[in-house]
Protein backbone atom coordinates (compact mmCIF):
# COMPACT_ATOMS: atom_id res chain seq x y z
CA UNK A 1 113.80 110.60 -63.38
CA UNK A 2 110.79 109.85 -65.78
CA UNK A 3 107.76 108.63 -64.42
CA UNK A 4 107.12 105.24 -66.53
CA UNK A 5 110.15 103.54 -67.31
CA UNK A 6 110.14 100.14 -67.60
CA UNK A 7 112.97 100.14 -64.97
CA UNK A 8 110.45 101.98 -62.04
CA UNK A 9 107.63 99.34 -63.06
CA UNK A 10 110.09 96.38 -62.17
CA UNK A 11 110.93 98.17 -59.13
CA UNK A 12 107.17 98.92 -58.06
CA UNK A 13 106.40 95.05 -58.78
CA UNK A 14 109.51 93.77 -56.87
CA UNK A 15 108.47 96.26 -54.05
CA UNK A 16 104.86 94.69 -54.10
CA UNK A 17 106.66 90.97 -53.90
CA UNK A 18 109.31 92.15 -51.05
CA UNK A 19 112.22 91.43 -53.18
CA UNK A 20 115.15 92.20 -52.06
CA UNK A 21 116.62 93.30 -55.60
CA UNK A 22 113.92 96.03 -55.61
CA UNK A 23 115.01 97.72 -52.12
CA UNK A 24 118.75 97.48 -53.63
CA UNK A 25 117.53 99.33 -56.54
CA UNK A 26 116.06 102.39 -54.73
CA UNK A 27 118.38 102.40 -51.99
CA UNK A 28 121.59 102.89 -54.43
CA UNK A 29 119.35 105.55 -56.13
CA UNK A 30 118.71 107.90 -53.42
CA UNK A 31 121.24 106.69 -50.66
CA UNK A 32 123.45 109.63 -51.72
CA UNK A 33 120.84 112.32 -51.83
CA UNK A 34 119.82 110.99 -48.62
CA UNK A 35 122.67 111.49 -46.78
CA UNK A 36 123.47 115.32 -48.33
CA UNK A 37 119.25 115.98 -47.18
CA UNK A 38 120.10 114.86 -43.63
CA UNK A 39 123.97 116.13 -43.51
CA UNK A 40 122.45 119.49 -44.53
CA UNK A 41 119.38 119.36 -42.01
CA UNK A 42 121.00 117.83 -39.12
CA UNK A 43 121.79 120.82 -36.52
CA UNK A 44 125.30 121.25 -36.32
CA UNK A 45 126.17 124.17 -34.06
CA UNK A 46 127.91 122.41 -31.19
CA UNK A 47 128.58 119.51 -32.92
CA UNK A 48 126.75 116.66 -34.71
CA UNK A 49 123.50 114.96 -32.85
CA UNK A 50 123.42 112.27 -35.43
CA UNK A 51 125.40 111.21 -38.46
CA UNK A 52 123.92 111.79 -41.57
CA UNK A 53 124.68 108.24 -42.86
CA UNK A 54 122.85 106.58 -39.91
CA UNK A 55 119.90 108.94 -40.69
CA UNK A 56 119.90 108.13 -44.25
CA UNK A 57 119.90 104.32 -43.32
CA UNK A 58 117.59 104.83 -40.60
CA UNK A 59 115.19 106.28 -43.41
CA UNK A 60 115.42 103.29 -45.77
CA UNK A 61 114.48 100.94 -42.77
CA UNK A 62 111.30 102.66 -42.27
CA UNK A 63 110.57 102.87 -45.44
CA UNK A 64 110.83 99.29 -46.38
CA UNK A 65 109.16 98.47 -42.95
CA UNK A 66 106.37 100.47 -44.26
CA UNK A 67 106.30 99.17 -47.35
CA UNK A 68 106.15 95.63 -45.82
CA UNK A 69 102.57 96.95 -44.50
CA UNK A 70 101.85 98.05 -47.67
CA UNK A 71 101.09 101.57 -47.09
CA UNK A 72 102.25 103.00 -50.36
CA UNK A 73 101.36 103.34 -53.62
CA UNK A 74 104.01 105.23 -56.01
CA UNK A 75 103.89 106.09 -60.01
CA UNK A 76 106.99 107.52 -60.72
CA UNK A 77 110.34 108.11 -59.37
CA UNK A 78 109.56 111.51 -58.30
CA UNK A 79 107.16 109.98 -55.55
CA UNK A 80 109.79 107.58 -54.36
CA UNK A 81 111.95 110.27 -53.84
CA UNK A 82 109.60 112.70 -52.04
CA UNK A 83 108.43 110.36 -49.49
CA UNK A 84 112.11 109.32 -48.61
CA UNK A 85 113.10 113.31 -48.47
CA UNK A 86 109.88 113.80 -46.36
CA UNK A 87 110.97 110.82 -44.18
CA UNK A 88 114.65 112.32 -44.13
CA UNK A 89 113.22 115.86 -42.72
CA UNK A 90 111.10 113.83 -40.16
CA UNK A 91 114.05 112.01 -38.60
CA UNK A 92 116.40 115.19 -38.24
CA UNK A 93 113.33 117.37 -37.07
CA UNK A 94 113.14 114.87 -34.46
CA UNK A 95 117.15 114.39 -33.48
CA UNK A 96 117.31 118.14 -33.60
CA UNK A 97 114.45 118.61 -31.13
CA UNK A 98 115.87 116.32 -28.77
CA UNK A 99 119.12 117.96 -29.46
CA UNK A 100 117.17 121.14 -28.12
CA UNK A 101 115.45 119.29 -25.68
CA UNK A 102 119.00 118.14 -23.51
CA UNK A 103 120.48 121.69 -24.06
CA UNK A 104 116.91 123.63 -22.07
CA UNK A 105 117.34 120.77 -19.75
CA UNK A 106 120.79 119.82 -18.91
CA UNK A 107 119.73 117.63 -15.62
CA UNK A 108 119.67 114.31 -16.98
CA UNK A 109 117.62 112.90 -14.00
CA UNK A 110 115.94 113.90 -10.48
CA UNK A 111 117.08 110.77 -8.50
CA UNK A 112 115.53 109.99 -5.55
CA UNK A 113 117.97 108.35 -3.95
CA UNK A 114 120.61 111.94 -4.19
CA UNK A 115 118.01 113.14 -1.70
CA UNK A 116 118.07 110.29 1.01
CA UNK A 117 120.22 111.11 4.24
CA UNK A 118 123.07 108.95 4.93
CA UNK A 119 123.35 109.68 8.33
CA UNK A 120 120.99 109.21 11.35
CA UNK A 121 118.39 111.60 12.05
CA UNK A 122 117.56 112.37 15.97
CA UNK A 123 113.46 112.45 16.88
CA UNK A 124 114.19 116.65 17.16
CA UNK A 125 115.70 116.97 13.20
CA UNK A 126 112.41 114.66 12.28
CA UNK A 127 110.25 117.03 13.52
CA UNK A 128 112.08 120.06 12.12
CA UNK A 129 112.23 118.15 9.05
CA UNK A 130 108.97 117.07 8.73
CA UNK A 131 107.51 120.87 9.34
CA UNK A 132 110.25 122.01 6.64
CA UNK A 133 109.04 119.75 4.43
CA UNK A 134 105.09 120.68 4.62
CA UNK A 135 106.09 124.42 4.84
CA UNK A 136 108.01 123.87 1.69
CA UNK A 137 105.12 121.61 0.14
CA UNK A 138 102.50 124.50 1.21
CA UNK A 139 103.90 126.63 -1.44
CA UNK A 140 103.20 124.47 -4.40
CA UNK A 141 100.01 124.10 -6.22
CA UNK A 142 97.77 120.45 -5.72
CA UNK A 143 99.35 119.65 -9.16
CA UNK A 144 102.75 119.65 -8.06
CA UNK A 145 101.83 118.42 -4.45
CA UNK A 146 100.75 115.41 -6.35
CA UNK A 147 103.90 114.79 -8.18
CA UNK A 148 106.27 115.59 -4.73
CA UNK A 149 103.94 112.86 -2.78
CA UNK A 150 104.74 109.95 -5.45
CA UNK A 151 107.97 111.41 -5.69
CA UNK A 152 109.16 111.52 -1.54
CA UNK A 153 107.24 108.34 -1.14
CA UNK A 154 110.68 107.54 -4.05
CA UNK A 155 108.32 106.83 -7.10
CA UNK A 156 110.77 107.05 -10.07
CA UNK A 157 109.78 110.07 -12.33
CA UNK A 158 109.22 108.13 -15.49
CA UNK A 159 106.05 105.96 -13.53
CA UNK A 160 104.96 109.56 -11.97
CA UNK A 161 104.77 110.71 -15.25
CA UNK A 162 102.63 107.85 -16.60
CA UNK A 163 100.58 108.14 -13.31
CA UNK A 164 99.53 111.88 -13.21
CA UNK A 165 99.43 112.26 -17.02
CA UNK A 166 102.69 114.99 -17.37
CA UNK A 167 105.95 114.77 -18.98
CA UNK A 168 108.94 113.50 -17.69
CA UNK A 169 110.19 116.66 -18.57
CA UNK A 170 107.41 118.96 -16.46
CA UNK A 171 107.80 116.04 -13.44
CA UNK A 172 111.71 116.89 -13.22
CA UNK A 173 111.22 120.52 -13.28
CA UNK A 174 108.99 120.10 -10.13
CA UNK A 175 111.09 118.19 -8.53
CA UNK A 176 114.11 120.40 -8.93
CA UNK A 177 112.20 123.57 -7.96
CA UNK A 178 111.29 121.84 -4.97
CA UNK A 179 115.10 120.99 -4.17
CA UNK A 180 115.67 124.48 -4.97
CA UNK A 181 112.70 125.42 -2.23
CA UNK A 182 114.15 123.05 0.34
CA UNK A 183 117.63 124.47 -0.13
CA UNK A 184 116.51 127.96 0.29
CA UNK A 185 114.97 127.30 3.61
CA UNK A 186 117.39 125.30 5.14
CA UNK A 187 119.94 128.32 3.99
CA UNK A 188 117.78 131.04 5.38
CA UNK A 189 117.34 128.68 8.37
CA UNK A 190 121.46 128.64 8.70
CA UNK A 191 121.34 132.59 8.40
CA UNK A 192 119.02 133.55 11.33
């Protein structure tokens, strides 16, 4: 890889121009090296999250997306190289992180609806419900009150999130601790 060859000028002035023989140029010399970066970075315990190939050509879309906006500036092949690698380690940072992310948190979704009654409630089990409910609410912090009111007045988790300014992630752990409150209760409730 030297760092003037006529070869890597043509390719920096096609770049600048968007041509398309350019991109072909750099993508047949790194696709390969690509694909053994992400293949070897890519967690891989429990299977594949991701296959390395659609990494690799995930990488060479952003990168000629980015060049598009003209947001680098390279002098040798060396540089080339290092920003695709860097892009590379990004991509499988981020697919291994979310990788990580299902395993801590294997409920895909809090669904309002799985909590709704199909049968009909008598005025008595309202009552008994509704004083369930605030004794159960009474044990969670205003931060989490705030997230169970959107949520029982069946707000979807995603716009609770956006609304209180907390994860998705933090919202559905609420939500389940409070299912996990509720079912307590109603089990000691069964046992006296």
């Amino acid at each position: 890889m030297s760092s003037a060859t006529p070869s890597f000028k043509l390719m920096v002035a096609g770049l600048k121009q968007n041509e398309s023989s350019a991109a072909e140029v750099i993508y047949k010399k790194f696709i390969n090296q690509m694909v053994f970066l992400a293949t070897s970075k890519l967690a891989n315990n429990s299977g594949r999250i991701a296959d390395p190939e659609s990494v690799a050509m995930s990488v060479f879309e952003s990168f000629f997306e980015r060049n598009l906006n003209k947001q680098f500036e390279f002098s040798n092949w060396e540089m080339v190289y290092g920003l695709l690698a860097h892009i590379t380690f990004r991509k499988c940072l981020n697919k291994n992180r979310f990788k990580q992310s299902k395993k801590r948190n294997p409920l895909e979704m809090v669904v309002f609806e799985d909590w709704q009654k199909t049968s009909n409630i008598g005025p008595d089990q309202e009552i008994i419900m509704k004083e369930t409910l605030q004794t159960a609410l009474n044990l969670f912090e205003p931060d989490e009150k705030a997230i169970l009111d959107l949520f029982l007045k069946g707000e979807p988790s995603k716009y609770i999130a956006e609304k209180i300014n907390f994860s998705t992630r933090t919202i559905q752990r609420v939500i389940e601790k409070f299912r996990v409150t509720l079912e307590k209760m109603a089990n000691d409730s069964i046992n006296e």
